[in-house]
PDB file of N, CA and C in Angstrom:
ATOM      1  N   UNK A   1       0.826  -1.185   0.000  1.00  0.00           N
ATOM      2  CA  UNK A   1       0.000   0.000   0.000  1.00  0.00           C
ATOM      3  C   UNK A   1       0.867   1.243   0.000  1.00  0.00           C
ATOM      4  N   UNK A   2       0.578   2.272  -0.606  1.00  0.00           N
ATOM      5  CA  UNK A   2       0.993   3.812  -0.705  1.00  0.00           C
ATOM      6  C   UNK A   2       1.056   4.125   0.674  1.00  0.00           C
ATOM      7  N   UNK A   3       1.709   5.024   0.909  1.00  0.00           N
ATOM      8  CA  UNK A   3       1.844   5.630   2.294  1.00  0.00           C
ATOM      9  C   UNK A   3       1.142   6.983   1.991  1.00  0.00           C
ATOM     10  N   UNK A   4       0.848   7.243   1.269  1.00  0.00           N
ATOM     11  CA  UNK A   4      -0.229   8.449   0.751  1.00  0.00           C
ATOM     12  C   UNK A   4      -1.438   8.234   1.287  1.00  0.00           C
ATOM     13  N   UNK A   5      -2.053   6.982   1.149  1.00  0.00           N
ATOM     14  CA  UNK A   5      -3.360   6.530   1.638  1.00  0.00           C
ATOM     15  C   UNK A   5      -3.443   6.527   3.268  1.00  0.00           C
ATOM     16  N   UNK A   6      -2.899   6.470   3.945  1.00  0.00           N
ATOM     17  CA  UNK A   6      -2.611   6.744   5.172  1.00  0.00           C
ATOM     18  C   UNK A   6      -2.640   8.091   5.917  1.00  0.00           C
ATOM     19  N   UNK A   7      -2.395   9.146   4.787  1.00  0.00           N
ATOM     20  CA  UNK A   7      -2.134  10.599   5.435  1.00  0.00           C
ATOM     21  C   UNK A   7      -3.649  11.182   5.287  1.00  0.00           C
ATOM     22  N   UNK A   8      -4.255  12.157   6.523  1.00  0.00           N
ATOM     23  CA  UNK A   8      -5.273  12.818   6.005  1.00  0.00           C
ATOM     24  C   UNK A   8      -5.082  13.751   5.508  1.00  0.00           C
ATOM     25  N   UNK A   9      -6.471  14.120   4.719  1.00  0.00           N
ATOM     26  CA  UNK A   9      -6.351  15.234   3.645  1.00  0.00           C
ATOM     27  C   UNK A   9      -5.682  16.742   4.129  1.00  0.00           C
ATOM     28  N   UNK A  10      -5.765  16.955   5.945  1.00  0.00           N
ATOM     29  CA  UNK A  10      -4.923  18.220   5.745  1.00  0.00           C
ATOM     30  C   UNK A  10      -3.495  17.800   6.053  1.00  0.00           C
ATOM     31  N   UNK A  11      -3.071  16.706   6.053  1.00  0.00           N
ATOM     32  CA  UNK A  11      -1.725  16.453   5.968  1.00  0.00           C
ATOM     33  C   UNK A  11      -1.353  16.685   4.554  1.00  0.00           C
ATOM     34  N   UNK A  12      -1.937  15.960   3.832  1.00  0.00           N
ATOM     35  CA  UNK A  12      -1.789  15.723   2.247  1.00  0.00           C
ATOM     36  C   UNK A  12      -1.557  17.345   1.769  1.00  0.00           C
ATOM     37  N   UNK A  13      -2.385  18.235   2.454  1.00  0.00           N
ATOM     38  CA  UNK A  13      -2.512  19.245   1.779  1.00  0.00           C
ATOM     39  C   UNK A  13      -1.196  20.244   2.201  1.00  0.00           C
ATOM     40  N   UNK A  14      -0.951  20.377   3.876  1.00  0.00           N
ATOM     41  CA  UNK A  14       0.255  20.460   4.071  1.00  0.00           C
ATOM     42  C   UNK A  14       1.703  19.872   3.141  1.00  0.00           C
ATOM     43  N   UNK A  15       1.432  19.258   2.663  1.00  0.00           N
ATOM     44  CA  UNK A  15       3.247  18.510   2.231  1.00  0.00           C
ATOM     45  C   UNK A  15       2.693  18.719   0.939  1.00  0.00           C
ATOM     46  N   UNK A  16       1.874  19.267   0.212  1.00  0.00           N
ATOM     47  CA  UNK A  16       1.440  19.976  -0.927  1.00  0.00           C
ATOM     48  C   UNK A  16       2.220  21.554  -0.898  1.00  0.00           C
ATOM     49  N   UNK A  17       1.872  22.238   0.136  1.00  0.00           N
ATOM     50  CA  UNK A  17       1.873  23.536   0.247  1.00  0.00           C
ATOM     51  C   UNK A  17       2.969  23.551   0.556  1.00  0.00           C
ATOM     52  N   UNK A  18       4.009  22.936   1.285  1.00  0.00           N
ATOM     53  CA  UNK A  18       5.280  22.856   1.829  1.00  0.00           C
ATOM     54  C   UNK A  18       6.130  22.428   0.874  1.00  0.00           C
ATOM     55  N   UNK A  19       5.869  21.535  -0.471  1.00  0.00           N
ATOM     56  CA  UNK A  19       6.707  21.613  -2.089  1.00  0.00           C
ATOM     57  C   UNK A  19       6.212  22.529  -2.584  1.00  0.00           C
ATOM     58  N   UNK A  20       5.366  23.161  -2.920  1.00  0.00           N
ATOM     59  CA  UNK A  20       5.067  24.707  -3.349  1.00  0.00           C
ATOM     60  C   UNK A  20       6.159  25.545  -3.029  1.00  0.00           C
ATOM     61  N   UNK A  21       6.173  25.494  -1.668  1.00  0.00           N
ATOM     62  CA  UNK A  21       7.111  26.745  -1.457  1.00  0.00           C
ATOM     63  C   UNK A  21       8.562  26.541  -1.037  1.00  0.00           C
ATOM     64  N   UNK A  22       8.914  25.113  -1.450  1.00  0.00           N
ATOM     65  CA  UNK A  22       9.977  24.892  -1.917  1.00  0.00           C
ATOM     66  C   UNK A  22      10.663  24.767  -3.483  1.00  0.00           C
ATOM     67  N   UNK A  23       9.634  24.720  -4.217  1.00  0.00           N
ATOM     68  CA  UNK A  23       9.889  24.924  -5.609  1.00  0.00           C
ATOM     69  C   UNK A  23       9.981  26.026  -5.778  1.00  0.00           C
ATOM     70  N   UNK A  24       8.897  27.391  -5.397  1.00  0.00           N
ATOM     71  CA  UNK A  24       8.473  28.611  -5.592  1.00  0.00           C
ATOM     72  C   UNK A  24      10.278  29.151  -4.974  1.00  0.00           C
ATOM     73  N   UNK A  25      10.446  28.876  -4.012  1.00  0.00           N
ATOM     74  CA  UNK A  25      11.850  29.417  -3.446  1.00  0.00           C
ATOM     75  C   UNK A  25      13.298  29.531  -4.508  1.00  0.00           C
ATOM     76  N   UNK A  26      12.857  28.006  -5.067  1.00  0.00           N
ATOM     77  CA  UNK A  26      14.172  27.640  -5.740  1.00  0.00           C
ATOM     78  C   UNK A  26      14.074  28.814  -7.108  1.00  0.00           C
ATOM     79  N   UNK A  27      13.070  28.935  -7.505  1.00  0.00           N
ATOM     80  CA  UNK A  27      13.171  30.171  -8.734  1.00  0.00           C
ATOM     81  C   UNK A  27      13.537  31.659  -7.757  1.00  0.00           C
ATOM     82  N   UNK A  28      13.441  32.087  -6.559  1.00  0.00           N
ATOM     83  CA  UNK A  28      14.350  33.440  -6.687  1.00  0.00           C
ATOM     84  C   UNK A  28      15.706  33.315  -5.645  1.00  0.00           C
ATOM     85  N   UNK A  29      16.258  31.952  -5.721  1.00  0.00           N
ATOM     86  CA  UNK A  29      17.299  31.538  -5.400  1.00  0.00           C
ATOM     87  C   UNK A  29      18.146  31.669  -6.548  1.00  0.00           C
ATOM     88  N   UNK A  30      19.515  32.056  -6.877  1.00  0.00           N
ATOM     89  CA  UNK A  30      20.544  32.471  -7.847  1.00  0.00           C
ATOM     90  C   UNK A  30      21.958  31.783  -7.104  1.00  0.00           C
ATOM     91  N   UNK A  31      22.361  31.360  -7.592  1.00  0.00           N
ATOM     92  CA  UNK A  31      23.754  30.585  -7.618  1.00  0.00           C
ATOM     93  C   UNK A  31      25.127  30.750  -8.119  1.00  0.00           C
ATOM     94  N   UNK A  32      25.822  31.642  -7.343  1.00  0.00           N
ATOM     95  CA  UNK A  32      27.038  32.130  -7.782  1.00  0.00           C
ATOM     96  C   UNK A  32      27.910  31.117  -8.463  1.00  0.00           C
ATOM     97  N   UNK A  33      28.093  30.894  -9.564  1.00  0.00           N
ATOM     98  CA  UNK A  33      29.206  29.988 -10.477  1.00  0.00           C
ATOM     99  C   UNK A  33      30.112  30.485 -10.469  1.00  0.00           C
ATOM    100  N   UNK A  34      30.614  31.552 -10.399  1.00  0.00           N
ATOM    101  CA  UNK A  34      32.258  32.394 -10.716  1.00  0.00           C
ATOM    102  C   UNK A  34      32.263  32.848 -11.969  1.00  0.00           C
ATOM    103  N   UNK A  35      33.637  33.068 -11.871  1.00  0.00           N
ATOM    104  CA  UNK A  35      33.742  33.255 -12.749  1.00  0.00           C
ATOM    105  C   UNK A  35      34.312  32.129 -14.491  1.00  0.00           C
ATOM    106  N   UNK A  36      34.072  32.740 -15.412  1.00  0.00           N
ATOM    107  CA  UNK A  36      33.955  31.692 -16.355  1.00  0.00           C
ATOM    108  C   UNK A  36      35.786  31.389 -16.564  1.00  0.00           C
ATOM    109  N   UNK A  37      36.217  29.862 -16.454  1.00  0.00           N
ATOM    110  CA  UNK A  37      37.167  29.635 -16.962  1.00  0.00           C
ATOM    111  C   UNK A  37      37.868  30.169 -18.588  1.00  0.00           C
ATOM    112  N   UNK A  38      38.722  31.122 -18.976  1.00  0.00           N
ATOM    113  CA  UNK A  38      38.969  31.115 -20.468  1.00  0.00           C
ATOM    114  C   UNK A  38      40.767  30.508 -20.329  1.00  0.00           C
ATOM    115  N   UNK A  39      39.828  29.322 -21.628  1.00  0.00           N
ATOM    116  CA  UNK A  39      40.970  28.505 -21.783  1.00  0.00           C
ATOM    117  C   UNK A  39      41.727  29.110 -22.628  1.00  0.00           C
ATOM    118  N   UNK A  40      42.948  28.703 -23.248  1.00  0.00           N
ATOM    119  CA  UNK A  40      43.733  29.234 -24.305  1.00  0.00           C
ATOM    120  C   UNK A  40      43.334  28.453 -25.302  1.00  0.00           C
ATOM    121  N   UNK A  41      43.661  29.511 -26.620  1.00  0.00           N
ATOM    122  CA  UNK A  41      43.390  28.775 -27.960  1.00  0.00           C
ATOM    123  C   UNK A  41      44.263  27.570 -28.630  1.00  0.00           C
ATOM    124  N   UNK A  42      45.219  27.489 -28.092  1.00  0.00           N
ATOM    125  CA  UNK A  42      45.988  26.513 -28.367  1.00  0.00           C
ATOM    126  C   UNK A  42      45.691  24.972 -28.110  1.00  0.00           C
ATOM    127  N   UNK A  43      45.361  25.019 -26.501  1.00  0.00           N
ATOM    128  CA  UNK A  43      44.428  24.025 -26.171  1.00  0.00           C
ATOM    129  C   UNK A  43      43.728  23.670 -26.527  1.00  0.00           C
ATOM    130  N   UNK A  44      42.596  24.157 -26.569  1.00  0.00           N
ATOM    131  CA  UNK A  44      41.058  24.161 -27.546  1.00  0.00           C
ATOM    132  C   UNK A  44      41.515  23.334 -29.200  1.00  0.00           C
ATOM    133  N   UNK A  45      42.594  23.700 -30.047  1.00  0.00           N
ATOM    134  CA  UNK A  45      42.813  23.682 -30.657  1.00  0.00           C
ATOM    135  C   UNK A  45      43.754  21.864 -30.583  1.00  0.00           C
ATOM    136  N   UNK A  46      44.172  22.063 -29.677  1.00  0.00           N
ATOM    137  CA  UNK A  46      44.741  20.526 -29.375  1.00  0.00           C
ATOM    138  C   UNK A  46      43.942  19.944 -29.308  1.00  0.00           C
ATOM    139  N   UNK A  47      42.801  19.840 -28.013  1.00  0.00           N
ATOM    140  CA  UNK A  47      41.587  19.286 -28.554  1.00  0.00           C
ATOM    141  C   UNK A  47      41.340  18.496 -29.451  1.00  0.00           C
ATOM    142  N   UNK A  48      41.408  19.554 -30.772  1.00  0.00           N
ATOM    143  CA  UNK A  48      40.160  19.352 -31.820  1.00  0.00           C
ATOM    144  C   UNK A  48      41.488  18.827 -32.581  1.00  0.00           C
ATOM    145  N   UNK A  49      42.643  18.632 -31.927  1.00  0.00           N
ATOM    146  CA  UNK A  49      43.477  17.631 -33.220  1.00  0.00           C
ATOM    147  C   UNK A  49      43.608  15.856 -32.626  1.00  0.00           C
ATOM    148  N   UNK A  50      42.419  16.065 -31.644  1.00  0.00           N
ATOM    149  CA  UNK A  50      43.037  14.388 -31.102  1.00  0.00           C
ATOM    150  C   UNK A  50      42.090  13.509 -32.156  1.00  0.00           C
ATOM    151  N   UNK A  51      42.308  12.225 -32.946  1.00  0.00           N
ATOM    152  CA  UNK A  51      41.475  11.353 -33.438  1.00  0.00           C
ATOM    153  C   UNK A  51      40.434  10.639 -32.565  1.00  0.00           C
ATOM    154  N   UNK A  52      40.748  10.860 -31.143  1.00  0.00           N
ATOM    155  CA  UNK A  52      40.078   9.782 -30.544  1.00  0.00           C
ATOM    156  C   UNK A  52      39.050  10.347 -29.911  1.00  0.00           C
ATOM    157  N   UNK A  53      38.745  11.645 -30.499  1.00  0.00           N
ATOM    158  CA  UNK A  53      37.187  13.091 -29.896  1.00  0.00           C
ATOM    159  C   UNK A  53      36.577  13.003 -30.904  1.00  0.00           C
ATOM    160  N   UNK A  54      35.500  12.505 -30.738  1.00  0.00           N
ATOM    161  CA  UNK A  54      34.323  12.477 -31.977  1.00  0.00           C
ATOM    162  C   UNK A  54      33.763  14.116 -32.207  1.00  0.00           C
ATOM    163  N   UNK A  55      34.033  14.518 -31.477  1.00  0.00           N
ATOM    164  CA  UNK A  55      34.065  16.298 -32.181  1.00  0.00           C
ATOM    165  C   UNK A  55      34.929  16.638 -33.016  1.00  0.00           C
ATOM    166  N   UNK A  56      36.089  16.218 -32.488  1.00  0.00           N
ATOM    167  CA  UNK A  56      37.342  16.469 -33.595  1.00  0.00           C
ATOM    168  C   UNK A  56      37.059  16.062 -34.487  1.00  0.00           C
ATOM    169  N   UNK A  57      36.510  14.740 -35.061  1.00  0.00           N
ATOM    170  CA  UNK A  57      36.618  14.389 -36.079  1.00  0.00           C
ATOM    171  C   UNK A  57      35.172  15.087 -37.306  1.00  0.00           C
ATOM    172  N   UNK A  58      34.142  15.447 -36.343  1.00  0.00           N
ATOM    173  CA  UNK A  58      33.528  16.430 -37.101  1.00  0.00           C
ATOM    174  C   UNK A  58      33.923  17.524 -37.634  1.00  0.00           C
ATOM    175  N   UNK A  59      34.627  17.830 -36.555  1.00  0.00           N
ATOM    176  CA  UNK A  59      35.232  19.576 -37.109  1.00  0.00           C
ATOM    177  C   UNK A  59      36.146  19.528 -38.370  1.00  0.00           C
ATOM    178  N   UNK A  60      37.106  18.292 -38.435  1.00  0.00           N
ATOM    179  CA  UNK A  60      37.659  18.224 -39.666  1.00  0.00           C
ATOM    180  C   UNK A  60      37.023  18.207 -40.605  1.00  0.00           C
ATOM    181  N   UNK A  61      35.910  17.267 -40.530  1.00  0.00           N
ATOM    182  CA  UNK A  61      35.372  17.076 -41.777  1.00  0.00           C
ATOM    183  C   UNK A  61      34.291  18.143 -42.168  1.00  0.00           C
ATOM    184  N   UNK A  62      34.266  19.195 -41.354  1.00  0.00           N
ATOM    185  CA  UNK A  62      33.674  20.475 -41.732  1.00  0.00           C
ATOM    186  C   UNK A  62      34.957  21.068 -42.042  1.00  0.00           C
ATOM    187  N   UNK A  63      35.978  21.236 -41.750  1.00  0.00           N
ATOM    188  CA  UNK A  63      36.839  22.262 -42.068  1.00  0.00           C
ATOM    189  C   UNK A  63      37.160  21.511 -43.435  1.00  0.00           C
ATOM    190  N   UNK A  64      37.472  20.444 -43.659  1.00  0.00           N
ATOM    191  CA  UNK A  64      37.797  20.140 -45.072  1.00  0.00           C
ATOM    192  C   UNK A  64      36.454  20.319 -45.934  1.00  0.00           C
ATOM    193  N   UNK A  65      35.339  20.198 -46.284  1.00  0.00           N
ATOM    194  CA  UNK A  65      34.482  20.635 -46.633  1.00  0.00           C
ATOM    195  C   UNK A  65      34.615  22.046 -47.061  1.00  0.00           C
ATOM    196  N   UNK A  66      34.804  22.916 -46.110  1.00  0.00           N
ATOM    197  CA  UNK A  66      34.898  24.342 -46.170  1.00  0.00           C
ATOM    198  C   UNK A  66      36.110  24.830 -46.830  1.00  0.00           C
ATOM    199  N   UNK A  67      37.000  24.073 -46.715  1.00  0.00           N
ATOM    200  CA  UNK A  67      38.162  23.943 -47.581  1.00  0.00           C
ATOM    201  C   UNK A  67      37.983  23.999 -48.889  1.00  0.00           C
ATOM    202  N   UNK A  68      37.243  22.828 -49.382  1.00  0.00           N
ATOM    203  CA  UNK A  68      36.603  22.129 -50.522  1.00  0.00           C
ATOM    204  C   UNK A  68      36.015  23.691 -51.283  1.00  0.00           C
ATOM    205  N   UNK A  69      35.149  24.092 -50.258  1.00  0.00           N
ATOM    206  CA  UNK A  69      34.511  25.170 -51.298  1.00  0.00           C
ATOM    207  C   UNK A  69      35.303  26.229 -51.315  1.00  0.00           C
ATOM    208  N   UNK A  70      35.732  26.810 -50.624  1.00  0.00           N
ATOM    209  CA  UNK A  70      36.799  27.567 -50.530  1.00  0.00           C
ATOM    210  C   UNK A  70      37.840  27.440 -51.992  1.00  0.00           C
ATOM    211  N   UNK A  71      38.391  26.396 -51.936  1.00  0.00           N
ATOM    212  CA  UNK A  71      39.376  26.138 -53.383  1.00  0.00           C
ATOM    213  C   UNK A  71      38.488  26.128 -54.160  1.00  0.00           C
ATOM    214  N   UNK A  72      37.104  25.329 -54.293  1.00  0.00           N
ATOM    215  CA  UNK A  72      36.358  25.749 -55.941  1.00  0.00           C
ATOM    216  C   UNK A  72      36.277  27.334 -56.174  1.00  0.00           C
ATOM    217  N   UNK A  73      35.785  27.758 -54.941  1.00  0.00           N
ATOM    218  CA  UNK A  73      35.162  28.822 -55.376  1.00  0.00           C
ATOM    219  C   UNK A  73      35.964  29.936 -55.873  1.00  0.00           C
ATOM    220  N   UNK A  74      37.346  29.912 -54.905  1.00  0.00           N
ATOM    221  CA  UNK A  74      38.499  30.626 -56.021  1.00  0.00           C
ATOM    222  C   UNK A  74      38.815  30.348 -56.911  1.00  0.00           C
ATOM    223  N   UNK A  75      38.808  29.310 -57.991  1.00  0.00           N
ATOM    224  CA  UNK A  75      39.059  28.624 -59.071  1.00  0.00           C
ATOM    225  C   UNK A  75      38.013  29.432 -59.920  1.00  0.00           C
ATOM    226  N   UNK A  76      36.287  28.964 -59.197  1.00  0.00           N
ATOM    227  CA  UNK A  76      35.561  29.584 -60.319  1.00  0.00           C
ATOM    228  C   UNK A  76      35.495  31.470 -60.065  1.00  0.00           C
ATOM    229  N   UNK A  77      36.203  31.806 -59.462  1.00  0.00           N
ATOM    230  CA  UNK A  77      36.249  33.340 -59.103  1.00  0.00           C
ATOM    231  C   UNK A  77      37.120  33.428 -60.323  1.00  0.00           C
ATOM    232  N   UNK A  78      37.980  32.803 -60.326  1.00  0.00           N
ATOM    233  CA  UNK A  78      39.773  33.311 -61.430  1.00  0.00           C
ATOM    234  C   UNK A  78      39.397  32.925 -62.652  1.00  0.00           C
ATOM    235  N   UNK A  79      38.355  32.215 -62.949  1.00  0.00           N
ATOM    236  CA  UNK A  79      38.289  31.549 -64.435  1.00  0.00           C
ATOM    237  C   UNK A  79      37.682  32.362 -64.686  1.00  0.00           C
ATOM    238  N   UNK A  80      36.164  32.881 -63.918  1.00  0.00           N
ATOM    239  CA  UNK A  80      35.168  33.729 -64.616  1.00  0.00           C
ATOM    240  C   UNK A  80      35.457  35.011 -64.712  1.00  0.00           C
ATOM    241  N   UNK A  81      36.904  35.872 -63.855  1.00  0.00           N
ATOM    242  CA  UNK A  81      37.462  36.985 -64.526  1.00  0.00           C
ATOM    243  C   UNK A  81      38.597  36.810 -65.804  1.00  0.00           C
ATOM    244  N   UNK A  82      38.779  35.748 -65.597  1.00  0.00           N
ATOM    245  CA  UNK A  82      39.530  35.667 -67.316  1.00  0.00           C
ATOM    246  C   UNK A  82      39.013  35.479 -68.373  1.00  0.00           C
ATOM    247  N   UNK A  83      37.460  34.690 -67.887  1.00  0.00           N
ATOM    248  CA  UNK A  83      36.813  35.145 -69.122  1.00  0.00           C
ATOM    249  C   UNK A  83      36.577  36.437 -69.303  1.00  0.00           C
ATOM    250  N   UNK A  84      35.914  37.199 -68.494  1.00  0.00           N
ATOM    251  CA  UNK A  84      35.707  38.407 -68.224  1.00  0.00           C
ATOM    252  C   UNK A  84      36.732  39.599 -69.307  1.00  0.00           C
ATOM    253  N   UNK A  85      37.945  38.970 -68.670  1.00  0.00           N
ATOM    254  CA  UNK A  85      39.049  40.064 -69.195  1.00  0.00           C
ATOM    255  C   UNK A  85      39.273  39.283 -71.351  1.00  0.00           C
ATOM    256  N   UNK A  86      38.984  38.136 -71.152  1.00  0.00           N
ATOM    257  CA  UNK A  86      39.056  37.340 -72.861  1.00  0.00           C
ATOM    258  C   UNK A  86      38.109  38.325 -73.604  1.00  0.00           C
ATOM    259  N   UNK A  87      36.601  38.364 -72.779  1.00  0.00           N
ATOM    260  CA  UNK A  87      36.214  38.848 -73.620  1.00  0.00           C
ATOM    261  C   UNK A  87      35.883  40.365 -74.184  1.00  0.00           C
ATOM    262  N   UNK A  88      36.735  40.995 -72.828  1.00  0.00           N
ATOM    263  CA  UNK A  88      36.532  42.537 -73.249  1.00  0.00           C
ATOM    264  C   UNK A  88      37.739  42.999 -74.121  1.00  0.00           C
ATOM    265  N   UNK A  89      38.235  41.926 -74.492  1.00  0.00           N
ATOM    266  CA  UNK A  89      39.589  42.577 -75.798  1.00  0.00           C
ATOM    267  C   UNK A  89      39.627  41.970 -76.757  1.00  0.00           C
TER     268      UNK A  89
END
């Protein structure tokens, strides 16, 4: 059996009103964290060169990606001003 079934209703209603205003409390309660650790970029950057961080290995394969377009897109930048310049002479 519940141990709920046992309590009367102004008990029940007490330990109602008494999590109320322990929940209600916890919202204008604020919690000093400090201040924020700033790591160095180098680190961060070590990090993201280990194989064995499944982040790392995303980030490469976004940075090579971005790479990827990066080199087309200067390619088709340099071709389409040489046409550019072919055909104004």
């Amino acid at each position: 059996m519940s141990r709920f079934t046992t309590m009367t209703t102004r008990e029940r209603k007490m330990q109602a009103a008494a999590i109320c205003r322990e929940v209600h409390a916890q919202d204008e309660f604020s919690m000093d964290l400090g201040k924020k650790m700033s790591v160095p970029k180098d680190i961060m950057l070590e990090e993201l060169s280990l194989a064995s961080n499944r982040g790392s290995r995303l980030f490469k394969l976004r940075q090579r990606r971005s790479e990827k377009y990066t080199f087309e897109n200067v390619h088709n930048q340099t071709n389409i001003s040489q046409m550019e310049i072919t055909n104004n002479t």
